[in-house]
Protein backbone atom coordinates (compact mmCIF):
# COMPACT_ATOMS: atom_id res chain seq x y z
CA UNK A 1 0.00 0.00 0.00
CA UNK A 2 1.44 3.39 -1.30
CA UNK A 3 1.94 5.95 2.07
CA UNK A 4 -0.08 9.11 2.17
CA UNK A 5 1.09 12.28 1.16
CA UNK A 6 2.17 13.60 4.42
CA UNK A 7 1.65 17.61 3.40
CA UNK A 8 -2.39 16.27 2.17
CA UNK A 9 -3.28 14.08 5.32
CA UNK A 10 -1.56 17.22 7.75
CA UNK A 11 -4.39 19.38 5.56
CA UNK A 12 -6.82 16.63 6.43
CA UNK A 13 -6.11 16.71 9.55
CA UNK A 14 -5.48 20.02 10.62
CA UNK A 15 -7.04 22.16 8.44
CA UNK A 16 -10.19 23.98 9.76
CA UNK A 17 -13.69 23.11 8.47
CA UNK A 18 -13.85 26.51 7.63
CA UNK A 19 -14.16 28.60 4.42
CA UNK A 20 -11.11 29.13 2.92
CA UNK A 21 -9.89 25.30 3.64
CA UNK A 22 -13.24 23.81 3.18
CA UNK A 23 -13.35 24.16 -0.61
CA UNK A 24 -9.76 22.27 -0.93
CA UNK A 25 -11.16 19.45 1.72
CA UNK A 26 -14.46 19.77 -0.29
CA UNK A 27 -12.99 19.05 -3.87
CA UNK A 28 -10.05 16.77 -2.12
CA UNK A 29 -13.00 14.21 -0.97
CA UNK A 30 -14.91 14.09 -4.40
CA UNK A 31 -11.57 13.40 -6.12
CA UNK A 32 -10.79 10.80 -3.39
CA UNK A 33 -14.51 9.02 -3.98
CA UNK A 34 -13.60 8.56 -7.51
CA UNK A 35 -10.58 7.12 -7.20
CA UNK A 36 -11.00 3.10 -6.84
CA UNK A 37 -7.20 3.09 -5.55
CA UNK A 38 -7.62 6.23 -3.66
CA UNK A 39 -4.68 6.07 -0.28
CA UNK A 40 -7.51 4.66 1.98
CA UNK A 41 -5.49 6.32 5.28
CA UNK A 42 -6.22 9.67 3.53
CA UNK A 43 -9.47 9.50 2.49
CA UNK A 44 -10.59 7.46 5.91
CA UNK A 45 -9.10 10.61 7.71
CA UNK A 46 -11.10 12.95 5.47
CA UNK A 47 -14.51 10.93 6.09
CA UNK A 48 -13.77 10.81 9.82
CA UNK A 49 -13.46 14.58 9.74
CA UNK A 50 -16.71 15.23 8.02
CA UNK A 51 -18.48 12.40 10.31
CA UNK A 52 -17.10 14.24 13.50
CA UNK A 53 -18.41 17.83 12.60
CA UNK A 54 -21.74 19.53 13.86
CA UNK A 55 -24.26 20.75 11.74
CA UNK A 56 -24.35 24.31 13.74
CA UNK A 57 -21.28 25.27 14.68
CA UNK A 58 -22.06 28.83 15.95
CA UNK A 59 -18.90 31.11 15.65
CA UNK A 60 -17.91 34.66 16.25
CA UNK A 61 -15.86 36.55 13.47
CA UNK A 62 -12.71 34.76 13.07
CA UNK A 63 -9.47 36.22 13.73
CA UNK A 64 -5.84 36.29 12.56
CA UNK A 65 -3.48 35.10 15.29
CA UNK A 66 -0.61 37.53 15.01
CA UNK A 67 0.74 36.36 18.46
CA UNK A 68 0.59 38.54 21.72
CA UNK A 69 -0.24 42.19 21.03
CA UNK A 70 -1.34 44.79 22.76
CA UNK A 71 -2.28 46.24 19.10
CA UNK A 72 -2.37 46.08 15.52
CA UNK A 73 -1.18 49.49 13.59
CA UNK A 74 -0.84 49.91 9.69
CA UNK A 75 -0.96 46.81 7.37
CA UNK A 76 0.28 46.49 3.78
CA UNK A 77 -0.15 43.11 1.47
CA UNK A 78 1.85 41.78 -1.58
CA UNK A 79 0.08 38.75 -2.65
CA UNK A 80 -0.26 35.91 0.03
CA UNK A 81 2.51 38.18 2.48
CA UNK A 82 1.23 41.14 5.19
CA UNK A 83 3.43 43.73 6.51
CA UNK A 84 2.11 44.78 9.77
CA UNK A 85 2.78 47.40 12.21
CA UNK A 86 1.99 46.15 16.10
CA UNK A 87 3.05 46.56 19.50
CA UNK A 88 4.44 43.67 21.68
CA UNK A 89 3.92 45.88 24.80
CA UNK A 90 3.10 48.70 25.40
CA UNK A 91 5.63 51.11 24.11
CA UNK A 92 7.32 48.22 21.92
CA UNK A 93 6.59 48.72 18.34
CA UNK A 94 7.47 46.27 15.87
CA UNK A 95 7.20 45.55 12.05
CA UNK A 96 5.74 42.07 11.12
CA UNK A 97 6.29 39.75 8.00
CA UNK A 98 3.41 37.69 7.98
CA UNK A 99 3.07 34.94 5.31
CA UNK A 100 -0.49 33.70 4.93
CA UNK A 101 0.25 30.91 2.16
CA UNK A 102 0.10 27.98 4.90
CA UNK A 103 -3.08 25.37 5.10
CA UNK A 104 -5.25 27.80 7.65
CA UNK A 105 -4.50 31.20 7.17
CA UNK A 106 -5.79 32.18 10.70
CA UNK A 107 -2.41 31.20 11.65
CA UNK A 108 0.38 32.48 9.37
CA UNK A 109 3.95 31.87 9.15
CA UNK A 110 6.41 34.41 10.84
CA UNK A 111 9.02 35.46 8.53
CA UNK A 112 10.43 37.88 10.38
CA UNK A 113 10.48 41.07 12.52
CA UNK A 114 11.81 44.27 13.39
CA UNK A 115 12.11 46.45 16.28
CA UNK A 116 11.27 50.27 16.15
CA UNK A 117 12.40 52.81 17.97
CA UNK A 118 9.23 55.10 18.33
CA UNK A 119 5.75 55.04 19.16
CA UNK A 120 2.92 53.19 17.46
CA UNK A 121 1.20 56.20 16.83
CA UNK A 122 4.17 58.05 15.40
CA UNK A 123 4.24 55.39 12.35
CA UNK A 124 2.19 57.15 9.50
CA UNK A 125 2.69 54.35 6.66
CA UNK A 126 3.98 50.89 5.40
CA UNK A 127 3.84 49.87 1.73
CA UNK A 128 5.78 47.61 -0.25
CA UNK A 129 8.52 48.59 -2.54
CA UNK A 130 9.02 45.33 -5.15
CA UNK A 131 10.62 43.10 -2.09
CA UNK A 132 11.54 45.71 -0.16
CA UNK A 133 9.09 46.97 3.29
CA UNK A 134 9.13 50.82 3.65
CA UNK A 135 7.82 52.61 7.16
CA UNK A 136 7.05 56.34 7.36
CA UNK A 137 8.17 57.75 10.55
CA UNK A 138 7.84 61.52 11.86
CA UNK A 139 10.69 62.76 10.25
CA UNK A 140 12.35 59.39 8.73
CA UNK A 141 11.75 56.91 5.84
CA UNK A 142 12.51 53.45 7.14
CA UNK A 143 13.45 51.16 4.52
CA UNK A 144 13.85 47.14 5.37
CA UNK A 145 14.91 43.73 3.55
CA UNK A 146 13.88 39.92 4.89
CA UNK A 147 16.88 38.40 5.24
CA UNK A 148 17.02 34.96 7.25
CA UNK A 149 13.93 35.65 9.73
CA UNK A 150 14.25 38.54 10.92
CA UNK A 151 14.19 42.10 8.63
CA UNK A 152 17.33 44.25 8.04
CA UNK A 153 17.04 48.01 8.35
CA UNK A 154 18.81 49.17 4.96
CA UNK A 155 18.58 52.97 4.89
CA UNK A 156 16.85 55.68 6.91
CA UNK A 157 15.98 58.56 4.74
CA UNK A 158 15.32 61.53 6.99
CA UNK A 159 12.65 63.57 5.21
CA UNK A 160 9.48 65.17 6.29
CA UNK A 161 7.46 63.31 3.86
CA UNK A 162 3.47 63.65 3.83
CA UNK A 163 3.00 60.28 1.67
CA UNK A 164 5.22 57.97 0.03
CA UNK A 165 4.11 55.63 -3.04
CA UNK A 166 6.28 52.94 -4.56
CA UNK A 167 7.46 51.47 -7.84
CA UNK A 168 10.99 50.04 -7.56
CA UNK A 169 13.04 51.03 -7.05
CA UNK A 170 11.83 54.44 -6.96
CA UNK A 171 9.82 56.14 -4.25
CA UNK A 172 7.73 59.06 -4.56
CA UNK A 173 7.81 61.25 -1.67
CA UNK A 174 5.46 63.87 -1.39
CA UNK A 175 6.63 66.90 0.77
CA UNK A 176 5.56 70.52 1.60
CA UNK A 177 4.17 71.42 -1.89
CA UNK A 178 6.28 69.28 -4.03
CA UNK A 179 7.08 65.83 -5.52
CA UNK A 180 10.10 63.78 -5.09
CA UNK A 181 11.73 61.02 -6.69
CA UNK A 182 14.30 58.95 -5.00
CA UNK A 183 15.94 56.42 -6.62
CA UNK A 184 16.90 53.36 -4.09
CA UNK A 185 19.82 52.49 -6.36
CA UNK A 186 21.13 55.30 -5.47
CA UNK A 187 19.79 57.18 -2.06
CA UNK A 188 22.36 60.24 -2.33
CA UNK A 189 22.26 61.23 -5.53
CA UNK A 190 20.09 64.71 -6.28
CA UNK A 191 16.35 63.85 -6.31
CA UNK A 192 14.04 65.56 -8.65
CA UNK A 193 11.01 67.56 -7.56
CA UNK A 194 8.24 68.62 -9.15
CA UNK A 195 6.50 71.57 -7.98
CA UNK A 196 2.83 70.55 -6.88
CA UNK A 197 1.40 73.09 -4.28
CA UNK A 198 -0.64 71.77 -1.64
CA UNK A 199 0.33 68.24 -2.57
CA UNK A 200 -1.10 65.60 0.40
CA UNK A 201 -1.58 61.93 -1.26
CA UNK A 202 0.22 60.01 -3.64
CA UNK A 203 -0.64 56.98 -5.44
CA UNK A 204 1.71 55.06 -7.65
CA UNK A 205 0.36 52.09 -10.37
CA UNK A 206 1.94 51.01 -13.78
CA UNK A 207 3.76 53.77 -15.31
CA UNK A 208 0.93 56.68 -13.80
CA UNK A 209 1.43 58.68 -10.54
CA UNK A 210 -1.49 60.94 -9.32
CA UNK A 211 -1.04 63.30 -6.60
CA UNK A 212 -4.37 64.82 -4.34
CA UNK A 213 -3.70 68.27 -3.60
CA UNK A 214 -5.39 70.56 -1.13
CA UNK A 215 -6.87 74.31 -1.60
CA UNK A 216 -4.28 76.41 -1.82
CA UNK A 217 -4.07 80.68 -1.39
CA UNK A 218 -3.60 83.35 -3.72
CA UNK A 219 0.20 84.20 -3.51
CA UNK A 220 2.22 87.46 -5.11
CA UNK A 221 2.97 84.81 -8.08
CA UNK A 222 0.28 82.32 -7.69
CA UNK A 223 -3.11 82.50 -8.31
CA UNK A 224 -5.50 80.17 -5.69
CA UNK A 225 -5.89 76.78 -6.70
CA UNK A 226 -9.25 74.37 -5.66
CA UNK A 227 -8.81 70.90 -3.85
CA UNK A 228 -8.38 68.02 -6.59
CA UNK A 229 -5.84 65.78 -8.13
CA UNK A 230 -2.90 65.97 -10.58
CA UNK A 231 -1.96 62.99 -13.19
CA UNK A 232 1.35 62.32 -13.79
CA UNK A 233 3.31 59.85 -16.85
CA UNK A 234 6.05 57.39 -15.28
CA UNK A 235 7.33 56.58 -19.11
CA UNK A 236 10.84 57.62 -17.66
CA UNK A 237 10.13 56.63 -14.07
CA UNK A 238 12.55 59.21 -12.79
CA UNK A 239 11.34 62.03 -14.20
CA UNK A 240 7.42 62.28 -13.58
CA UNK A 241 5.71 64.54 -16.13
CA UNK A 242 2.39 66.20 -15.58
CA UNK A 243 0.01 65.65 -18.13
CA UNK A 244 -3.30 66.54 -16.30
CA UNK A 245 -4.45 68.48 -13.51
CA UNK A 246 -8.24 67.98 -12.38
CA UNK A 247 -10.35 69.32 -9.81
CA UNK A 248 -12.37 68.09 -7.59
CA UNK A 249 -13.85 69.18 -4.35
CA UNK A 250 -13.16 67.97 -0.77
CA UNK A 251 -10.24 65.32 -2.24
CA UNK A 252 -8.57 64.20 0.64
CA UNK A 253 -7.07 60.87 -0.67
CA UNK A 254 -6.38 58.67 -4.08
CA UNK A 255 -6.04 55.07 -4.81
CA UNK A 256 -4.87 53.85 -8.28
CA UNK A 257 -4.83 50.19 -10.40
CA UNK A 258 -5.30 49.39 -13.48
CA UNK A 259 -5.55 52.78 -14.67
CA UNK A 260 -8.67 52.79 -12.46
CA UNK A 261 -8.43 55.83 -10.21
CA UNK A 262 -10.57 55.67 -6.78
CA UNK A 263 -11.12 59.35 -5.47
CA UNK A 264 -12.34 59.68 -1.88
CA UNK A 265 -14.26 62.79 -1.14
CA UNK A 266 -14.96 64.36 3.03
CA UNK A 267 -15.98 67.68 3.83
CA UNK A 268 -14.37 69.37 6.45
CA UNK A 269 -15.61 68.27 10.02
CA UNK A 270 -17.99 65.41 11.09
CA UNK A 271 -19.52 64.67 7.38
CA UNK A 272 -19.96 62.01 5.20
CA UNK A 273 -18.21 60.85 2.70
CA UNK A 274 -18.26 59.63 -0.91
CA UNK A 275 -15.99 57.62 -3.65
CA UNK A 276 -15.52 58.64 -6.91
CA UNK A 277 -13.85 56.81 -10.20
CA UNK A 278 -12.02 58.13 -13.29
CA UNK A 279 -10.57 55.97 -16.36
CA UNK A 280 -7.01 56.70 -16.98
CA UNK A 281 -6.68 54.99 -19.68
CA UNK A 282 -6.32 58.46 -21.51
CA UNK A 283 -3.83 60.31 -18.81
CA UNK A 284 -4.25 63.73 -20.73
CA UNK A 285 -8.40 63.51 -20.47
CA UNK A 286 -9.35 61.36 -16.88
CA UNK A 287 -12.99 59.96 -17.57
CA UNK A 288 -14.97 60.42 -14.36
CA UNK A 289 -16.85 57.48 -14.37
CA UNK A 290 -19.42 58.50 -11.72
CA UNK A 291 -19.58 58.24 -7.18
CA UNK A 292 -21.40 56.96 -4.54
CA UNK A 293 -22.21 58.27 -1.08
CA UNK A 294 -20.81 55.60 1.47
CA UNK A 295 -21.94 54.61 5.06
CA UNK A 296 -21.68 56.44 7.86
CA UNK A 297 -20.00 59.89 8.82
CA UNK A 298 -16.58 60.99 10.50
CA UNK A 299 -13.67 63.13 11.98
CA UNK A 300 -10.98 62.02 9.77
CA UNK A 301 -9.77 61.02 6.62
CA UNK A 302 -11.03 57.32 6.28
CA UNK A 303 -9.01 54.22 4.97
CA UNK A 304 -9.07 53.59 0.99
CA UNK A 305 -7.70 49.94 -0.30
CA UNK A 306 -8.04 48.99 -4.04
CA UNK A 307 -8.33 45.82 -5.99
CA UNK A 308 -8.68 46.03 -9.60
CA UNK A 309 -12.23 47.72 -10.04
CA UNK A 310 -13.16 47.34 -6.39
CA UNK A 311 -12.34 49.71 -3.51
CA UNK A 312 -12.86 49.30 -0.10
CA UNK A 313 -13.54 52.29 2.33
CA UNK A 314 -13.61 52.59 6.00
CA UNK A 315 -15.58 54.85 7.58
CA UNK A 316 -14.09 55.20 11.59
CA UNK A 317 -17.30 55.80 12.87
CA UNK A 318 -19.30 53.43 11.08
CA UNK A 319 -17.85 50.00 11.99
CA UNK A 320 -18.29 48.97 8.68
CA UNK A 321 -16.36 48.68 5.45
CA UNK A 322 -17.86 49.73 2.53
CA UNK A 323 -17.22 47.57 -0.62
CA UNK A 324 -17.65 49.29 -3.95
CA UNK A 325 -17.74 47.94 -6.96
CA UNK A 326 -17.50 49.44 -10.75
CA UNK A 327 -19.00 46.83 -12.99
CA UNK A 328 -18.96 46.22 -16.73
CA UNK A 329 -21.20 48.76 -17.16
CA UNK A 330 -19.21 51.28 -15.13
CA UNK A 331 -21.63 51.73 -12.89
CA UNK A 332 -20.59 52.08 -8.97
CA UNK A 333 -22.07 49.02 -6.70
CA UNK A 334 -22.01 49.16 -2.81
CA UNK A 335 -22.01 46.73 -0.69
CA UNK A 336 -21.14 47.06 3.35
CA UNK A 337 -19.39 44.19 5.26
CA UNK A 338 -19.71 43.88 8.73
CA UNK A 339 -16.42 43.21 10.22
CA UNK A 340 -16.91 44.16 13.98
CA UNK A 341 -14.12 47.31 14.65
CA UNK A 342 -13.90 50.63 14.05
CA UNK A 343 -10.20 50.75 13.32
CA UNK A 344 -9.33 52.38 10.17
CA UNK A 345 -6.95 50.05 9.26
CA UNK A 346 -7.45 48.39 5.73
CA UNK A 347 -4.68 46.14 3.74
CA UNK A 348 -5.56 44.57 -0.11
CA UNK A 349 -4.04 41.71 -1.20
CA UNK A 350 -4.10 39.49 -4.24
CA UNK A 351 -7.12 37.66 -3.30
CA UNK A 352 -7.88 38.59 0.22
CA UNK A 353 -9.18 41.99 2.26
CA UNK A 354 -7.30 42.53 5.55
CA UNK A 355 -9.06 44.04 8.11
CA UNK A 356 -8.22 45.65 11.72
CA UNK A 357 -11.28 45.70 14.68
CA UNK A 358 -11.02 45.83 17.97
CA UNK A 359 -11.28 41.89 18.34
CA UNK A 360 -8.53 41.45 15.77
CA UNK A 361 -7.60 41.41 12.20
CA UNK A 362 -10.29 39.57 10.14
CA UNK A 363 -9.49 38.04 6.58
CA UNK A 364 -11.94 38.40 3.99
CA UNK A 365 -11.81 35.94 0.56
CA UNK A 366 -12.14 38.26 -2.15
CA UNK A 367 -12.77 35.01 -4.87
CA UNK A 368 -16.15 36.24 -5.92
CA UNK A 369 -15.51 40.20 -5.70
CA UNK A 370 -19.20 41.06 -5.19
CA UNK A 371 -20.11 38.98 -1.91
CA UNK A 372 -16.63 39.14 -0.08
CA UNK A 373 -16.87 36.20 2.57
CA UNK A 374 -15.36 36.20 5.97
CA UNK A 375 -11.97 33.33 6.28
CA UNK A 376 -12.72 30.87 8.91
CA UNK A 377 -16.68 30.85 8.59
CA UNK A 378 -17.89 27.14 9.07
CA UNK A 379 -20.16 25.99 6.03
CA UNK A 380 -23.33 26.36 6.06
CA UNK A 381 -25.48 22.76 8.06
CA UNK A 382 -27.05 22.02 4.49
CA UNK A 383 -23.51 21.76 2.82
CA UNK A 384 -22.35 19.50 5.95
CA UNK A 385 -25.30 17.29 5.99
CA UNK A 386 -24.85 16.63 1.83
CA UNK A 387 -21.64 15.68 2.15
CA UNK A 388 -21.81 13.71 5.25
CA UNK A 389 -24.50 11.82 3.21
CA UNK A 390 -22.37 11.84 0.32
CA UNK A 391 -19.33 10.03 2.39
CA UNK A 392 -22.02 7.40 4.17
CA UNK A 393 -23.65 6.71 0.41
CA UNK A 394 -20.32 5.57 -0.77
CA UNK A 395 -19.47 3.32 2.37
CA UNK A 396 -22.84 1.76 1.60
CA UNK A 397 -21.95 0.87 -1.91
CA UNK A 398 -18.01 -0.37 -1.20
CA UNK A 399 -19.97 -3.16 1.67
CA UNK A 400 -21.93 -4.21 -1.50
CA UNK A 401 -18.77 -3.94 -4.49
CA UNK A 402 -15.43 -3.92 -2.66
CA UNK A 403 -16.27 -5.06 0.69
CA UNK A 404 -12.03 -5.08 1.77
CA UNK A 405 -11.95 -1.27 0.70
CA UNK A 406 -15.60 -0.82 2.56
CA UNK A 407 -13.53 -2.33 5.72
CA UNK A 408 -10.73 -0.37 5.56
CA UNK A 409 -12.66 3.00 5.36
CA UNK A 410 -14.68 2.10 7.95
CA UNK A 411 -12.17 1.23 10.39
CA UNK A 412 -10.23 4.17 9.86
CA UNK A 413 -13.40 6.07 10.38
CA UNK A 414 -14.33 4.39 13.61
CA UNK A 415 -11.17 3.90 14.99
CA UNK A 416 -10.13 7.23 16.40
CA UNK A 417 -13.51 7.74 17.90
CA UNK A 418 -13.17 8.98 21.59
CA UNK A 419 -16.36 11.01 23.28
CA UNK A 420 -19.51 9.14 23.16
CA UNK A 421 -21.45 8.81 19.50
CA UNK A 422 -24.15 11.86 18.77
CA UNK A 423 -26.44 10.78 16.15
CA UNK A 424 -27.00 14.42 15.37
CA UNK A 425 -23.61 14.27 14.43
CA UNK A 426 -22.17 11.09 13.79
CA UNK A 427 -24.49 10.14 10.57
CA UNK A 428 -21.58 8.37 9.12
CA UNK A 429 -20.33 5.89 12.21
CA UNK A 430 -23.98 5.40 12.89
CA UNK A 431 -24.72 3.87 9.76
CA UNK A 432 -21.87 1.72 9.97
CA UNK A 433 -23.06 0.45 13.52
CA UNK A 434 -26.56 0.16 13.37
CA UNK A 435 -27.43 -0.12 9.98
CA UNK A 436 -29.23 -3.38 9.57
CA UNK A 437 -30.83 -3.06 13.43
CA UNK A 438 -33.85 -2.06 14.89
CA UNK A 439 -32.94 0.47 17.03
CA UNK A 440 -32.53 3.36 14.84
CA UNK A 441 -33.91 4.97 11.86
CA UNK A 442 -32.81 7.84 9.59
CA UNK A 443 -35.12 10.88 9.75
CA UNK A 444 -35.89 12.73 6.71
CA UNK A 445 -36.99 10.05 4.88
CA UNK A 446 -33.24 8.95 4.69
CA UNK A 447 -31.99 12.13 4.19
CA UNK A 448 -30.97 13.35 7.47
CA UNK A 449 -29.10 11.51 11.16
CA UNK A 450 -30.03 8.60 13.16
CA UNK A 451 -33.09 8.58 15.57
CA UNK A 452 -33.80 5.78 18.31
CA UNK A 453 -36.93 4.04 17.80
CA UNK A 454 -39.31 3.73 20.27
CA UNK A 455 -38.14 1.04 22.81
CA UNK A 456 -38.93 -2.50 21.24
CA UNK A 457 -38.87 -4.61 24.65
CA UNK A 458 -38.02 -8.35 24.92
CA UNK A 459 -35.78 -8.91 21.18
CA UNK A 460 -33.33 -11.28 20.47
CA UNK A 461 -30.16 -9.81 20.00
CA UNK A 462 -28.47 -9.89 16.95
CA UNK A 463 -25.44 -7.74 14.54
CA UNK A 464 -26.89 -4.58 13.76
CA UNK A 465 -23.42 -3.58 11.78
CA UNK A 466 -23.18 -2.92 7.95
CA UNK A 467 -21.20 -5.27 5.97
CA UNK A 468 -21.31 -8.03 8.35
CA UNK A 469 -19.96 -10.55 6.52
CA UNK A 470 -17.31 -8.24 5.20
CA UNK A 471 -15.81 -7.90 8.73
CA UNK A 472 -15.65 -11.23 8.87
CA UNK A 473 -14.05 -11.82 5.91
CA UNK A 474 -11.14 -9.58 6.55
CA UNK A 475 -10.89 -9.53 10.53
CA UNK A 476 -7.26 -8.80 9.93
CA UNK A 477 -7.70 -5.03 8.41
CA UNK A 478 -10.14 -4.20 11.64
């Protein structure tokens, strides 16, 4: 008999029956049933884990174990990785490598860490620079490499910056009303600036840079200017080019991807707020696609993540995140996700939404963009109860057909058995037992668990097992 494969029975085993695993354990099993030579260690595991799981599993939002924190700061993702920002104590503030490609993803791998010498609350930004981890700092720009698990401090940059964006190895810096470009090859050479007055955000995506500006004054040489945002061509990334200049009231931050530009609008004060889109796929004439008020009202500037043609957006005061989406049509689609904080804290990654409440960081699957789904969720007790059918319909027809393979699944399924049987639960091991008794019937007309009969008095006793004469023939696999 061929062994297992020890990385698929550790999933088996260990993996949560949660969504996120549960599709993988879901599509494991029917490609297990199939298989008449199927490893029957593996797939007696995987039946023995669908036997031993309730129906209704009541759970509360699940949450990434980052270790002990006193709290979570910025985040920034890059595919299945996190860079996180998060106090050990508190007045110990570290950065986090977090890799989230592992079997349950409510427990990633540490890659490594880094102390920093300042407060939480003094660390204004992390973002990825191609493999590089930059931290804005009052007064510094932090930049770090992983390098055997821990990360390396490479440069400090001390700079006054406002926002930083990244395409490497360039960074964008954007200081007091100006633009500049600093090329990591190189961190002393001269840097050039572009003049941009009342500059505040920059985003940086494919060979386009867009910078938010604020309301600026009439000056002896300058006439006033309204709030909005300026478009900028990377074709020579180190020397940024300004090709459009739009405005657009109460702009107080930009996201960019795929020459998709997300433009988040807040009056001054307690107000709401609303999201905006422009195609950039002309840079000299942005499109403005059309905006959408979002939930809630607040103080400051809320958090803006973007994925493709979705943006998420939370509002502090809300305890929601709003998920927008610009369809096919271009037409702006809102949907708000309930993820329990009020923490402005929002990281995108390939496939999944990071988000900071005051339980935790939750992780959101972003595989069907409209209906973002919450990692770690158990399925649903009609998706259990099919498949816990499914798995005792096939044990039935091996005791008929293969009645050595029905023997070996069964044992493996019964064998690790510990707390006493619930028929509610344990559709599969009952059927196995009690089959061909008296005792016990299935209720919903076969469709559903094991119920005990009413009591049947004096009886002779006899096997109630399925596949009697199967056990019998091969004692020695039992």
């Amino acid at each position: 008999m061929p062994e297992p494969d020890t990385n698929l029975l550790r999933f088996v085993k260990e993996s949560p029956l949660a969504f996120g695993s549960w599709q993988g354990l879901k599509s494991l099993y029917k490609k297990l049933e199939a298989d008449p030579n199927a490893d029957p260690e593996l797939l007696g595991a995987l039946i023995r884990r669908l036997d031993g799981a309730p129906l209704h599993l009541p759970v509360p939002l699940p949450t990434v174990d980052m270790g002990r924190t006193h709290g979570v700061g910025l985040m920034a993702a890059s595919g299945d990785r996190l860079a996180v920002l998060l106090n050990r104590s508190w007045r110990n503030p570290y950065l986090s490598l977090l890799d989230f490609n592992v079997s349950n993803r409510l427990k990633p791998r540490k890659l490594g860490t880094a102390k920093l010498d300042s407060a939480l609350g003094e660390l204004s930004q992390v973002l990825w620079c191609g493999v590089l981890l930059v931290v804005r700092q009052e007064g510094n720009i932090l930049i770090f490499e992983e390098s055997r698990e821990e990360l390396k401090l490479l440069a400090t940059l001390t700079l006054d910056a406002l926002s930083v964006a990244a395409l490497f190895p360039y960074l964008y810096v954007v200081v007091k009303d100006a633009l500049q470009v600093i090329d990591l090859r190189d961190i002393h050479e001269s840097r050039p600036t572009i003049e941009i007055r009342g500059a505040i955000r920059v985003t940086v995506e494919g060979r386009v840079a867009v910078v938010a500006t604020l309301n600026t004054g009439l000056s002896w040489n300058r006439l006033p200017r309204a709030r909005g945002f300026r478009v900028l061509s990377l074709e020579e990334p180190g020397q940024p080019l300004l090709v459009a200049d739009v405005d657009e009231s109460d702009c107080v931050a930009v996201d960019l991807m795929e020459k998709t530009l997300w433009v988040l609008k807040k009056p001054a004060g307690y107000a709401s707020c609303v999201l905006g889109a422009y195609n950039l796929s002309v840079l000299s004439q942005p499109q403005k696609l059309g905006e959408i008020a979002l939930t809630g009202s607040t103080n400051h500037v809320p958090s803006l993540a973007v994925r493709s043609r979705q943006a998420f957006v939370h509002v502090e005061n809300s305890g929601l995140v709003d998920c927008v989406v610009l369809d096919d049509k271009n037409l702006l689609q809102r949907r708000s996700l309930a993820t329990g904080g009020y923490s402005p804290n929002l990281a995108v990654g390939q496939d999944w939404l990071f988000v900071q409440s005051f339980n935790g960081t939750t992780l959101w699957s972003l595989g069907y963009p409209e209906h973002p789904t919450p990692y770690g969720t158990p399925p649903s007790a009609q998706t259990l109860g099919y498949m816990k059918r499914r798995a005792r319909r096939h044990l039935r027809g091996l005791a008929g057909s293969d009645p050595k393979r029905f023997v070996e699944l069964a044992y493996r399924t019964l064998s690790v058995i510990t707390e006493p049987l619930d028929p509610t639960r344990h559709w599969i091991a009952y059927d196995v037992l009690y089959a061909t008794g008296k005792r016990f019937e299935q209720s919903s007309h076969g469709r559903g668990a094991f119920v005990e009969k009413q009591a049947l008095g004096l009886s002779i006793r006899r096997l109630e097992a399925r596949g009697a004469a199967a056990w019998t023939a091969y004692p020695e696999l039992a």
